[in-house]
C-alpha atoms as a PDB file:
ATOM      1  CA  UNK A   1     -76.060  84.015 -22.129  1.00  0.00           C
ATOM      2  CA  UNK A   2     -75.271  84.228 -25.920  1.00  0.00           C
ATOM      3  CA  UNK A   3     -78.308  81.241 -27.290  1.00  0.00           C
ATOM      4  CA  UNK A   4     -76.580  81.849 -30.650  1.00  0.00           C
ATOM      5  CA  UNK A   5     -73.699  79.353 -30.386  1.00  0.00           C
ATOM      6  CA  UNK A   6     -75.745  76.600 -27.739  1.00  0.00           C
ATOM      7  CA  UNK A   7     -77.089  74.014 -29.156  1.00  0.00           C
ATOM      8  CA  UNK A   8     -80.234  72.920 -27.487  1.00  0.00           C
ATOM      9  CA  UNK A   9     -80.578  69.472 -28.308  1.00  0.00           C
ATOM     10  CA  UNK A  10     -77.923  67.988 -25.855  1.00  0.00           C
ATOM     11  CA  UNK A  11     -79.171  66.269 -22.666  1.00  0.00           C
ATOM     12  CA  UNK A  12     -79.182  64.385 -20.255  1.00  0.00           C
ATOM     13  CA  UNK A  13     -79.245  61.593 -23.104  1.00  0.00           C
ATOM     14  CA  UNK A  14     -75.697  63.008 -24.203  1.00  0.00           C
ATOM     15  CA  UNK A  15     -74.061  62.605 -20.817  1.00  0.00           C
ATOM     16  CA  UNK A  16     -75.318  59.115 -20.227  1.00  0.00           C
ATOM     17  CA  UNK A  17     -73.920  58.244 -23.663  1.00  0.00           C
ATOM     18  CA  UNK A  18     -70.479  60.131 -23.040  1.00  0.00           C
ATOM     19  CA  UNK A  19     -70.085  58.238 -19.251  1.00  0.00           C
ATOM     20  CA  UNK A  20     -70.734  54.803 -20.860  1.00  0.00           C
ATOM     21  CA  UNK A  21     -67.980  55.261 -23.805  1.00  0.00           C
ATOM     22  CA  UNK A  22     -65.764  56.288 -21.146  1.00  0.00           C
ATOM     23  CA  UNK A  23     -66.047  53.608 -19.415  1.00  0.00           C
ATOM     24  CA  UNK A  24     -65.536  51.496 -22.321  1.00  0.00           C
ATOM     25  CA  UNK A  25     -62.354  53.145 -22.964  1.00  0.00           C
ATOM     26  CA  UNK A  26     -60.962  53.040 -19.618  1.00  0.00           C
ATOM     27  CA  UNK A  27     -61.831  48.978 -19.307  1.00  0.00           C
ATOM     28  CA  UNK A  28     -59.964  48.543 -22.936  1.00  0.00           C
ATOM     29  CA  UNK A  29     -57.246  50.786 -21.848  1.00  0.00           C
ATOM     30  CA  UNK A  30     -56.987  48.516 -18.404  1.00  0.00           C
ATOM     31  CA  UNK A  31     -57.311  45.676 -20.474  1.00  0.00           C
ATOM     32  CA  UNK A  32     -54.327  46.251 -22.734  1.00  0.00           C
ATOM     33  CA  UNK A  33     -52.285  47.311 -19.813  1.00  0.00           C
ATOM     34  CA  UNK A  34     -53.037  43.750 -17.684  1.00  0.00           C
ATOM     35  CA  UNK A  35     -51.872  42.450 -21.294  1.00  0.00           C
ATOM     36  CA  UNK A  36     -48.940  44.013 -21.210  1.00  0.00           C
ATOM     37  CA  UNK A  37     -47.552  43.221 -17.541  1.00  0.00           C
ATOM     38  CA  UNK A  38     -49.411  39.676 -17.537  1.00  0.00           C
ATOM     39  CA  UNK A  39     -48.441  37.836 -21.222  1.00  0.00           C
ATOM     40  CA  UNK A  40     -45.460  36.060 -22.172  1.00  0.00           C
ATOM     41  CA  UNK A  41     -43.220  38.395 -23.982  1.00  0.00           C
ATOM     42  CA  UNK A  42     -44.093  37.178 -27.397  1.00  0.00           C
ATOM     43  CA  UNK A  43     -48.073  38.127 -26.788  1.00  0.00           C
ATOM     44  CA  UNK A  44     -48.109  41.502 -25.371  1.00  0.00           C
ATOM     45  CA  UNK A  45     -49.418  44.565 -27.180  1.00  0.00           C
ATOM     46  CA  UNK A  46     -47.439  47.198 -27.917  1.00  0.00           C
ATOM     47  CA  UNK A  47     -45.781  49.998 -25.961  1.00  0.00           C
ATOM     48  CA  UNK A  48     -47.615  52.349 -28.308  1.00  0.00           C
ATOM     49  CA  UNK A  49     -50.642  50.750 -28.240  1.00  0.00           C
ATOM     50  CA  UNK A  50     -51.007  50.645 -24.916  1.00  0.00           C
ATOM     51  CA  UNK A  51     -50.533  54.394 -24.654  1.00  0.00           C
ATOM     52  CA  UNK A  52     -52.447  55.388 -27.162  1.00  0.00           C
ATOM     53  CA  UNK A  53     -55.478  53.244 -25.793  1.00  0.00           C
ATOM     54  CA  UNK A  54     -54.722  54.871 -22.174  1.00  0.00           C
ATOM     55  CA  UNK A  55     -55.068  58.256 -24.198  1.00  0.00           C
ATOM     56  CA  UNK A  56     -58.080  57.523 -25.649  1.00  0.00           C
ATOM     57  CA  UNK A  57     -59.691  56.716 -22.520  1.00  0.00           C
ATOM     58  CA  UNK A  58     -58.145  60.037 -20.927  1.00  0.00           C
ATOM     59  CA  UNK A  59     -60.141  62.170 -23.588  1.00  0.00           C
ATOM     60  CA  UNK A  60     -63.256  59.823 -23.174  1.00  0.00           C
ATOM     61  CA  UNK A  61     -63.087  60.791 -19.594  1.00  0.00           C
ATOM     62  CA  UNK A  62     -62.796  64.761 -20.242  1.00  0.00           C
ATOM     63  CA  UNK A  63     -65.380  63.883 -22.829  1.00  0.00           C
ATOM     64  CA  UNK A  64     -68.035  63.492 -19.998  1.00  0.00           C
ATOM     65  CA  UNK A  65     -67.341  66.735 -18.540  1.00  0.00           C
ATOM     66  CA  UNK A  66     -67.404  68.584 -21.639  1.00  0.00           C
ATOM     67  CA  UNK A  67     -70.647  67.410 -22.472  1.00  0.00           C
ATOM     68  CA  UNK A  68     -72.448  67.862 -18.611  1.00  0.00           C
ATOM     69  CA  UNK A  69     -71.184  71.362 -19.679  1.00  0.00           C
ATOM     70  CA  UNK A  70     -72.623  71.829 -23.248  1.00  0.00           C
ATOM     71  CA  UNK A  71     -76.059  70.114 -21.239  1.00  0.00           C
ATOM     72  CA  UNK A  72     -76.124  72.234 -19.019  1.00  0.00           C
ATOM     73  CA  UNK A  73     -75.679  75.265 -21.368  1.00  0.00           C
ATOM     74  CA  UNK A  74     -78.752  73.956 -23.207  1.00  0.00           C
ATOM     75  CA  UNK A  75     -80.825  73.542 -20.282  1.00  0.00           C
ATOM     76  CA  UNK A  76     -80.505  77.041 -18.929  1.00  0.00           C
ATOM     77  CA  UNK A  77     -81.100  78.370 -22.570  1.00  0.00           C
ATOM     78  CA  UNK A  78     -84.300  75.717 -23.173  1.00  0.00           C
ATOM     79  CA  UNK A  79     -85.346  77.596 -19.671  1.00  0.00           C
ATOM     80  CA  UNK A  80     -84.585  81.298 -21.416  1.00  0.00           C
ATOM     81  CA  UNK A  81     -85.938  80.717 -24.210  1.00  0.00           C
ATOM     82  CA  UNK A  82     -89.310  78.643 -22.389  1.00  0.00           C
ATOM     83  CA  UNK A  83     -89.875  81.786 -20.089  1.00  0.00           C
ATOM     84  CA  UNK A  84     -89.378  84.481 -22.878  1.00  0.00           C
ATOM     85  CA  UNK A  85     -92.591  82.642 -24.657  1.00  0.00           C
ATOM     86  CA  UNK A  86     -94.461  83.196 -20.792  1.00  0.00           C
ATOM     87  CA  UNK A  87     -93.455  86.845 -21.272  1.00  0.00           C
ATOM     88  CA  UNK A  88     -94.524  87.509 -25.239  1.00  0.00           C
ATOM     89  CA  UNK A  89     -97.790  85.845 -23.510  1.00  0.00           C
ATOM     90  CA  UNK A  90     -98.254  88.205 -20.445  1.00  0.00           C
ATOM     91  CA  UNK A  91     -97.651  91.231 -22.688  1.00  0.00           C
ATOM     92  CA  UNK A  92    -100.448  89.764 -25.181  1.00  0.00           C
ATOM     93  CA  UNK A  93    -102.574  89.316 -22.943  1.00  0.00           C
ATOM     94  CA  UNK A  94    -101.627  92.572 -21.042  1.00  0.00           C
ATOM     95  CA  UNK A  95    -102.454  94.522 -24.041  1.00  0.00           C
ATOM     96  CA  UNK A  96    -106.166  93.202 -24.579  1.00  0.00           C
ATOM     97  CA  UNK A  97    -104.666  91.727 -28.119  1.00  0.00           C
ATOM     98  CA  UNK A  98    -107.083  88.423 -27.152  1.00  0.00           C
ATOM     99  CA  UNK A  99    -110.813  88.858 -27.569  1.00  0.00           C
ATOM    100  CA  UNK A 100    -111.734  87.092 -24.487  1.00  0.00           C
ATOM    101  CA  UNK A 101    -110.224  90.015 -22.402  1.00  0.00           C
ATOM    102  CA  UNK A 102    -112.141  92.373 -23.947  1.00  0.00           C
ATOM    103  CA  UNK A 103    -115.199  90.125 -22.821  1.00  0.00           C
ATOM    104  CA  UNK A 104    -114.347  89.838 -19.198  1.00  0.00           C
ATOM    105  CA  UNK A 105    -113.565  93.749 -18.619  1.00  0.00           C
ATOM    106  CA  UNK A 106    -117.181  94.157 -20.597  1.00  0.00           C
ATOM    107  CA  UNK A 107    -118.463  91.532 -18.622  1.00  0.00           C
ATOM    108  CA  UNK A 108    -117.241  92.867 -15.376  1.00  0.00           C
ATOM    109  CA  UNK A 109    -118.270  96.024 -16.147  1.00  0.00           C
ATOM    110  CA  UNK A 110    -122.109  95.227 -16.446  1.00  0.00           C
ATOM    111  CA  UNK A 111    -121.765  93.098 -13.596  1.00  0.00           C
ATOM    112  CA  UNK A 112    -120.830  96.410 -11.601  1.00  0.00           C
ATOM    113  CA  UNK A 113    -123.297  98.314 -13.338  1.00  0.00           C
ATOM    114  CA  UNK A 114    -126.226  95.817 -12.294  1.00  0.00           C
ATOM    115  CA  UNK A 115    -125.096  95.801  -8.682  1.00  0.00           C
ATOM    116  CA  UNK A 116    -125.012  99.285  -8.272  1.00  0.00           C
ATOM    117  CA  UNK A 117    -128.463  99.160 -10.219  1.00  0.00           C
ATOM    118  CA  UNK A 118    -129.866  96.984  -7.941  1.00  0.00           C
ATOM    119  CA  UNK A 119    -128.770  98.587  -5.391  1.00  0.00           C
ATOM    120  CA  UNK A 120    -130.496 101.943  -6.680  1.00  0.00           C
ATOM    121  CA  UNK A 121    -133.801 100.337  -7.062  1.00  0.00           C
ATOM    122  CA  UNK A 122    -133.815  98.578  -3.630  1.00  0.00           C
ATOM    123  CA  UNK A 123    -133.333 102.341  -2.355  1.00  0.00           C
ATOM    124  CA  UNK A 124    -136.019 103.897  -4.197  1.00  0.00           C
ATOM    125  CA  UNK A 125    -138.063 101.111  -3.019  1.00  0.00           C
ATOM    126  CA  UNK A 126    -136.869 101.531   0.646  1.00  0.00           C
ATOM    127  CA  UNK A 127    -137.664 105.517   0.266  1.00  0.00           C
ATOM    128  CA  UNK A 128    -141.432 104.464  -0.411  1.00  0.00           C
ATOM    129  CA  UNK A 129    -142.230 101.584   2.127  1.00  0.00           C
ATOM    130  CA  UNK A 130    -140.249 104.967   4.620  1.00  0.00           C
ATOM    131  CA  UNK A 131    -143.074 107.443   3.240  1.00  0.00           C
ATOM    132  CA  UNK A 132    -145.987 104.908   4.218  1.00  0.00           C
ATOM    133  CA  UNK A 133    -144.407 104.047   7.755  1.00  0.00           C
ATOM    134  CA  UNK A 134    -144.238 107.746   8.358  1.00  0.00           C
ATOM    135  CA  UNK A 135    -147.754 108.622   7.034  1.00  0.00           C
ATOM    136  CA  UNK A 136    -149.196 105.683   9.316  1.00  0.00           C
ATOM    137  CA  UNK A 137    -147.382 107.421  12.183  1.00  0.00           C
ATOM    138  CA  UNK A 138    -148.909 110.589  11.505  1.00  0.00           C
ATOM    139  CA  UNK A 139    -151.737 109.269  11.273  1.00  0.00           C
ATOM    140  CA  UNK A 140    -151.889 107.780  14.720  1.00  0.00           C
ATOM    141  CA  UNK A 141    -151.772 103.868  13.159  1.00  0.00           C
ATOM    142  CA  UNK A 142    -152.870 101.581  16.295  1.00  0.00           C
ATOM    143  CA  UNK A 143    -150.214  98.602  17.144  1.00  0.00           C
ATOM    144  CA  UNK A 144    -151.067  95.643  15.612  1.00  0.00           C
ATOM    145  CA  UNK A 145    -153.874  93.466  17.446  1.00  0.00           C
ATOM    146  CA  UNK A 146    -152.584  89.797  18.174  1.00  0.00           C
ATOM    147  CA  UNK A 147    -154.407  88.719  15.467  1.00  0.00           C
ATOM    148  CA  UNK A 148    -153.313  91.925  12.687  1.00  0.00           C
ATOM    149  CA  UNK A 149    -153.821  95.751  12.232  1.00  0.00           C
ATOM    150  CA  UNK A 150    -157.311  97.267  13.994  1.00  0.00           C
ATOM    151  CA  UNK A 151    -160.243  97.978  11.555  1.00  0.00           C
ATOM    152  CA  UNK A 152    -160.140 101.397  14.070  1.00  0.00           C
ATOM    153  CA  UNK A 153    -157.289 101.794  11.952  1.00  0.00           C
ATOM    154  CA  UNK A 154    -158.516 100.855   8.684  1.00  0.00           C
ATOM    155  CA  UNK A 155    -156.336  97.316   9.126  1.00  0.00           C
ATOM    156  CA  UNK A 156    -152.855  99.739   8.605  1.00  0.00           C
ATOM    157  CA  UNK A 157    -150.086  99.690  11.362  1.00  0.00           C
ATOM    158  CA  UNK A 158    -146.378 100.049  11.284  1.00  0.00           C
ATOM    159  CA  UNK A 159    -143.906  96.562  11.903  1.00  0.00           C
ATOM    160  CA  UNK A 160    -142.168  96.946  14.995  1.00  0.00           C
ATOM    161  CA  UNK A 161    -138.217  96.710  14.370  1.00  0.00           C
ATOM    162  CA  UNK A 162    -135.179  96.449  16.448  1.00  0.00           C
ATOM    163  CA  UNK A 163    -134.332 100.469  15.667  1.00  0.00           C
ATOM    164  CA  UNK A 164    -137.850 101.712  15.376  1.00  0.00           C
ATOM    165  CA  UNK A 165    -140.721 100.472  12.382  1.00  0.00           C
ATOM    166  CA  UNK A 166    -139.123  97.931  10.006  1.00  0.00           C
ATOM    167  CA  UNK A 167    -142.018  98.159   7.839  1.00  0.00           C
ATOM    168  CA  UNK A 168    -146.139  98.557   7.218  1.00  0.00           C
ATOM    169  CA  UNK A 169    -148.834  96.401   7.594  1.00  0.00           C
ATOM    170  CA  UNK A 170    -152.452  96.457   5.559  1.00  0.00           C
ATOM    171  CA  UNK A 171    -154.657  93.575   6.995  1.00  0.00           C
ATOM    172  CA  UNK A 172    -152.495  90.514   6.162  1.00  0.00           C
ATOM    173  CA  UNK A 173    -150.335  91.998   3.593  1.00  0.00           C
ATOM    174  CA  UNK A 174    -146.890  93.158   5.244  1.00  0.00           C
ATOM    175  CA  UNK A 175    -144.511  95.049   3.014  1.00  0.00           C
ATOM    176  CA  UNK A 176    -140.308  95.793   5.058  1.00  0.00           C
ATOM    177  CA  UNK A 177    -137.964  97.651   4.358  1.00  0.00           C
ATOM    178  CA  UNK A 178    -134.826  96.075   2.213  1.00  0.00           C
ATOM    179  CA  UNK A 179    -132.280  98.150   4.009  1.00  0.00           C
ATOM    180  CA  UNK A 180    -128.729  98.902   2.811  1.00  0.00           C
ATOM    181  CA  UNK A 181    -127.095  95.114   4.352  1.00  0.00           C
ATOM    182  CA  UNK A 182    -129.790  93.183   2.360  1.00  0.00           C
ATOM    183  CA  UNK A 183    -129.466  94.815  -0.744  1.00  0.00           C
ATOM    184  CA  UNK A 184    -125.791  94.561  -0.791  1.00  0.00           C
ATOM    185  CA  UNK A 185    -126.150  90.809   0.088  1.00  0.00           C
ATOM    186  CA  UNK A 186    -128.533  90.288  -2.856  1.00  0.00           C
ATOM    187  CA  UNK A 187    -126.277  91.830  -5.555  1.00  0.00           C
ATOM    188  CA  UNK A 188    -123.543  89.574  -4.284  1.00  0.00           C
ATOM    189  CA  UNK A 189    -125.617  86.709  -4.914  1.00  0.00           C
ATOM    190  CA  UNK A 190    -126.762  87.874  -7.603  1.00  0.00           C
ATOM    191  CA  UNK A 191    -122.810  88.687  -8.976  1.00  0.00           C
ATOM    192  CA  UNK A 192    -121.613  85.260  -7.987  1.00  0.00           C
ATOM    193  CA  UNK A 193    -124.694  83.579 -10.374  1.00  0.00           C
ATOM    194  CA  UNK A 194    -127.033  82.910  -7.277  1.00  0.00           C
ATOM    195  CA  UNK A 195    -130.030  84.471  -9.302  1.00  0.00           C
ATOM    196  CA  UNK A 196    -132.972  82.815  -6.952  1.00  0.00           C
ATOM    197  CA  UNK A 197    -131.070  83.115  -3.880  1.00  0.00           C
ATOM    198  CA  UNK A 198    -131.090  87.366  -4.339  1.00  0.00           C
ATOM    199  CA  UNK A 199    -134.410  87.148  -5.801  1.00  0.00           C
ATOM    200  CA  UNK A 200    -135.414  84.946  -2.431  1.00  0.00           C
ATOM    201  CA  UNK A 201    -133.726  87.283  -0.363  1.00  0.00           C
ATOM    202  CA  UNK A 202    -135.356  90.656  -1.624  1.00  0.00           C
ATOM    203  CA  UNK A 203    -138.915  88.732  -1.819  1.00  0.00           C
ATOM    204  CA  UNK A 204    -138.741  88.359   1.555  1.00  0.00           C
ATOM    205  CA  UNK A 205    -139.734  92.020   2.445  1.00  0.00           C
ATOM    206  CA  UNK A 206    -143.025  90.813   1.072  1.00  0.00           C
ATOM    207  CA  UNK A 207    -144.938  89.030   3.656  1.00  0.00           C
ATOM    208  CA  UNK A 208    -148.793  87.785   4.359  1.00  0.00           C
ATOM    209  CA  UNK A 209    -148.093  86.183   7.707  1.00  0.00           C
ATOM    210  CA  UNK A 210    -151.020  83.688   9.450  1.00  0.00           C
ATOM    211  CA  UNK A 211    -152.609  84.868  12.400  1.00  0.00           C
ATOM    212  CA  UNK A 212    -151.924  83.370  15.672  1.00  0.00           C
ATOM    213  CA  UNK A 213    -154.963  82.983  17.328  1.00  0.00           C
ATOM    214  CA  UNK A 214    -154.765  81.612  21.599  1.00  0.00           C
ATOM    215  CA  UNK A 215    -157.021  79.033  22.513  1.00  0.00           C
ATOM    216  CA  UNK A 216    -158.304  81.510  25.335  1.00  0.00           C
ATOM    217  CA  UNK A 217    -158.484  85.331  25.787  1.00  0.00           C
ATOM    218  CA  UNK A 218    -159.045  86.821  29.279  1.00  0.00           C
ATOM    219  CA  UNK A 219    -159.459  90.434  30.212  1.00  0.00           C
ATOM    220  CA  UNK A 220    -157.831  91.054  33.352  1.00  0.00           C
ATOM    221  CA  UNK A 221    -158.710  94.012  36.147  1.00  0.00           C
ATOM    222  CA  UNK A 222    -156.939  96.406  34.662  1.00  0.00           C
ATOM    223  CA  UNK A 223    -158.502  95.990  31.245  1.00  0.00           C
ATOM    224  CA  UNK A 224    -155.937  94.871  29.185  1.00  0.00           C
ATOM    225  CA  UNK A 225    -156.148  91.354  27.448  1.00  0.00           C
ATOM    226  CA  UNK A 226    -154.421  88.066  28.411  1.00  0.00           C
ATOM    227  CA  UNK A 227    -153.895  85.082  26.128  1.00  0.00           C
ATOM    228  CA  UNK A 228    -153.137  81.528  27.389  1.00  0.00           C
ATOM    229  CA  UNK A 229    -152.996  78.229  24.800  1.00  0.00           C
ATOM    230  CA  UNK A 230    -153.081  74.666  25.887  1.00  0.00           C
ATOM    231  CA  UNK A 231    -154.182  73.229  29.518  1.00  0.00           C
ATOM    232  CA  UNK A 232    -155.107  76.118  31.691  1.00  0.00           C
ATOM    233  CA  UNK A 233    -152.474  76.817  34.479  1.00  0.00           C
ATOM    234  CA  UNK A 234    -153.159  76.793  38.337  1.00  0.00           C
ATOM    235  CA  UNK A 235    -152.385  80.416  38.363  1.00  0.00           C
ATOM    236  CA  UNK A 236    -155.364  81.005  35.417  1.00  0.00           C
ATOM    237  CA  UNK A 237    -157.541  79.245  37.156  1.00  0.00           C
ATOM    238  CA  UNK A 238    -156.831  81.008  40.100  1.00  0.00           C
ATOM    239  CA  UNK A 239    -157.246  84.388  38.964  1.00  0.00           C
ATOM    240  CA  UNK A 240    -160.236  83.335  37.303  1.00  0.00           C
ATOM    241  CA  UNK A 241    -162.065  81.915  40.324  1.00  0.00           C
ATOM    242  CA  UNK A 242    -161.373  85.536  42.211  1.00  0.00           C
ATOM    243  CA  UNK A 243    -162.712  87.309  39.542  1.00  0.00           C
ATOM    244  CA  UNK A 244    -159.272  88.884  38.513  1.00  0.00           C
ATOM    245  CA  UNK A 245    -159.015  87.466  35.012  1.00  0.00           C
ATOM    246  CA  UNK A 246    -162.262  87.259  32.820  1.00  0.00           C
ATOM    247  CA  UNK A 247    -162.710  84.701  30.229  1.00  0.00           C
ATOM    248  CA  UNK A 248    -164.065  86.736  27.186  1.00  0.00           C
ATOM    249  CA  UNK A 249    -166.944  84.696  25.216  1.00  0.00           C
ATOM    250  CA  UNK A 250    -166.387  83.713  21.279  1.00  0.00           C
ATOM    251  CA  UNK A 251    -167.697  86.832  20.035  1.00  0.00           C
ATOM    252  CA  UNK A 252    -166.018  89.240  22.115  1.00  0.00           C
ATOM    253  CA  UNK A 253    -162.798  87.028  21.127  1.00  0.00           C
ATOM    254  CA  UNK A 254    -163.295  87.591  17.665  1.00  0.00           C
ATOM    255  CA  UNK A 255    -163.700  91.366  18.173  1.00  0.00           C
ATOM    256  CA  UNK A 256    -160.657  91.759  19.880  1.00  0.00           C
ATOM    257  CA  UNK A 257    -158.635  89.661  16.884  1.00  0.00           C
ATOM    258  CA  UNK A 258    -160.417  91.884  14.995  1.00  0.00           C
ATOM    259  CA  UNK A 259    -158.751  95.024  16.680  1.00  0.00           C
ATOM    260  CA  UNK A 260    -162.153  96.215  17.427  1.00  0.00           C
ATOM    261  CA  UNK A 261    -162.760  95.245  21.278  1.00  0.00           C
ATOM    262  CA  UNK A 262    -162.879  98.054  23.731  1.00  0.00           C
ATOM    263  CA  UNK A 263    -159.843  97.096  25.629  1.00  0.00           C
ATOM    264  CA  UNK A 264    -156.780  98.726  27.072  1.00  0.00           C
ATOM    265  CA  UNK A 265    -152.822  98.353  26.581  1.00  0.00           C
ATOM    266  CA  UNK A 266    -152.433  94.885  25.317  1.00  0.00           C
END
């Protein structure tokens, strides 16, 4: 479409004006012509007149569509002309010619570089908690007491995981792996402006958890210690009266807590 010879201001506006005159014209023309057939001779308008009035609202008529035309014309060239703005602006912005792009690729690209920094340092950290679980293993590092790591083993033993140690223990103070799922989680917190919930997240591998202590401690026949909290059961009592389970005193249960009662598989 040539926008050269459109012009752009007719409307809508233009077509409502052009429909009314025609309608003007054609209600004069009809007008005249009831004149015409209905007066006595001596008051009727003139052939002529009457035709040229009929003419007039003929063109009126065409008028209208002549002018839906030219509005239409303008609208589709308004539309041209709107969407050839959208494109000038999608090229701008498509060549970085606006400062704020520049800002967002920047910002996006320290974003990535943070995350895959974070990620980094949660490995490094993961490689060192891996070295201290597998020097406590070599070191023959008891299981855990119920109460915490065995002075036998100067208070150190590995945390028990779902695929093998998840971490170390040193008397209260518990120190687990990150792992590859919870670092990732934590730089997409951190990404999507969750700050404390990654820091939460990763601070979590540090742990000083309260000891559990029963409210009795028996060692049964085979030398192994039982716990039981709360009212003792028929089936405690039981064992107890035949001399299968024996209730250990307050001292020997704080040795055993203490990982240092002589005791078997518990």
């Amino acid at each position: 479409m040539q926008l050269d010879d459109v012009d752009l201001t007719i409307g809508d506006a233009d077509v409502r004006q052009a429909e009314q005159e025609a309608a003007e014209a054609r209600e004069l023309a009809a007008e005249l012509e009831r004149a015409a057939v209905e007066n006595p001779p001596g008051g009727r308008p003139e052939a002529a007149e009457v035709a040229a009035k009929r003419a007039l609202a003929e063109f009126a008529a065409r008028r209208i569509d002549v002018t839906r035309d030219r509005a239409e014309r303008a609208r589709k060239a308004r539309r041209l002309l709107a969407l050839g703005e959208v494109g000038a602006e999608v090229d701008r912005l498509a060549a970085g010619r606006q400062a704020p792009d520049d800002d967002i690729i920047a910002t996006a690209r320290k974003i990535a570089l943070a995350s895959h920094t974070l990620r980094e340092l949660c490995a490094g950290y993961d490689a060192r908690v891996s070295e201290l679980i597998g020097r406590a293993g070599e070191l023959g590092a008891e299981p855990a007491s119920a109460i915490g790591p065995r002075v036998s083993s100067a208070f150190v033993s590995t945390v028990p995981g779902r695929r093998g140690p998840d971490g170390v223990q040193h008397g209260r103070t518990r120190v687990l792996l990150i792992g590859e799922k919870r670092a990732a989680e934590a730089a997409a917190l951190a990404a999507a402006g969750n700050a404390d919930g990654a820091v939460a997240l990763i601070a979590g591998v540090h742990q000083q958890p309260e000891p559990v202590r029963a409210d009795r401690y028996y060692r049964a026949s085979g030398g192994h210690i039982v716990a039981e909290s709360g009212p003792e059961s028929h089936a405690f009592a039981e064992q107890v009266a035949s001399g299968r389970l024996v209730l250990l005193s307050e001292a020997e249960t704080d040795a055993y807590l203490r990982g240092v009662l002589d005791h078997g598989t518990d």
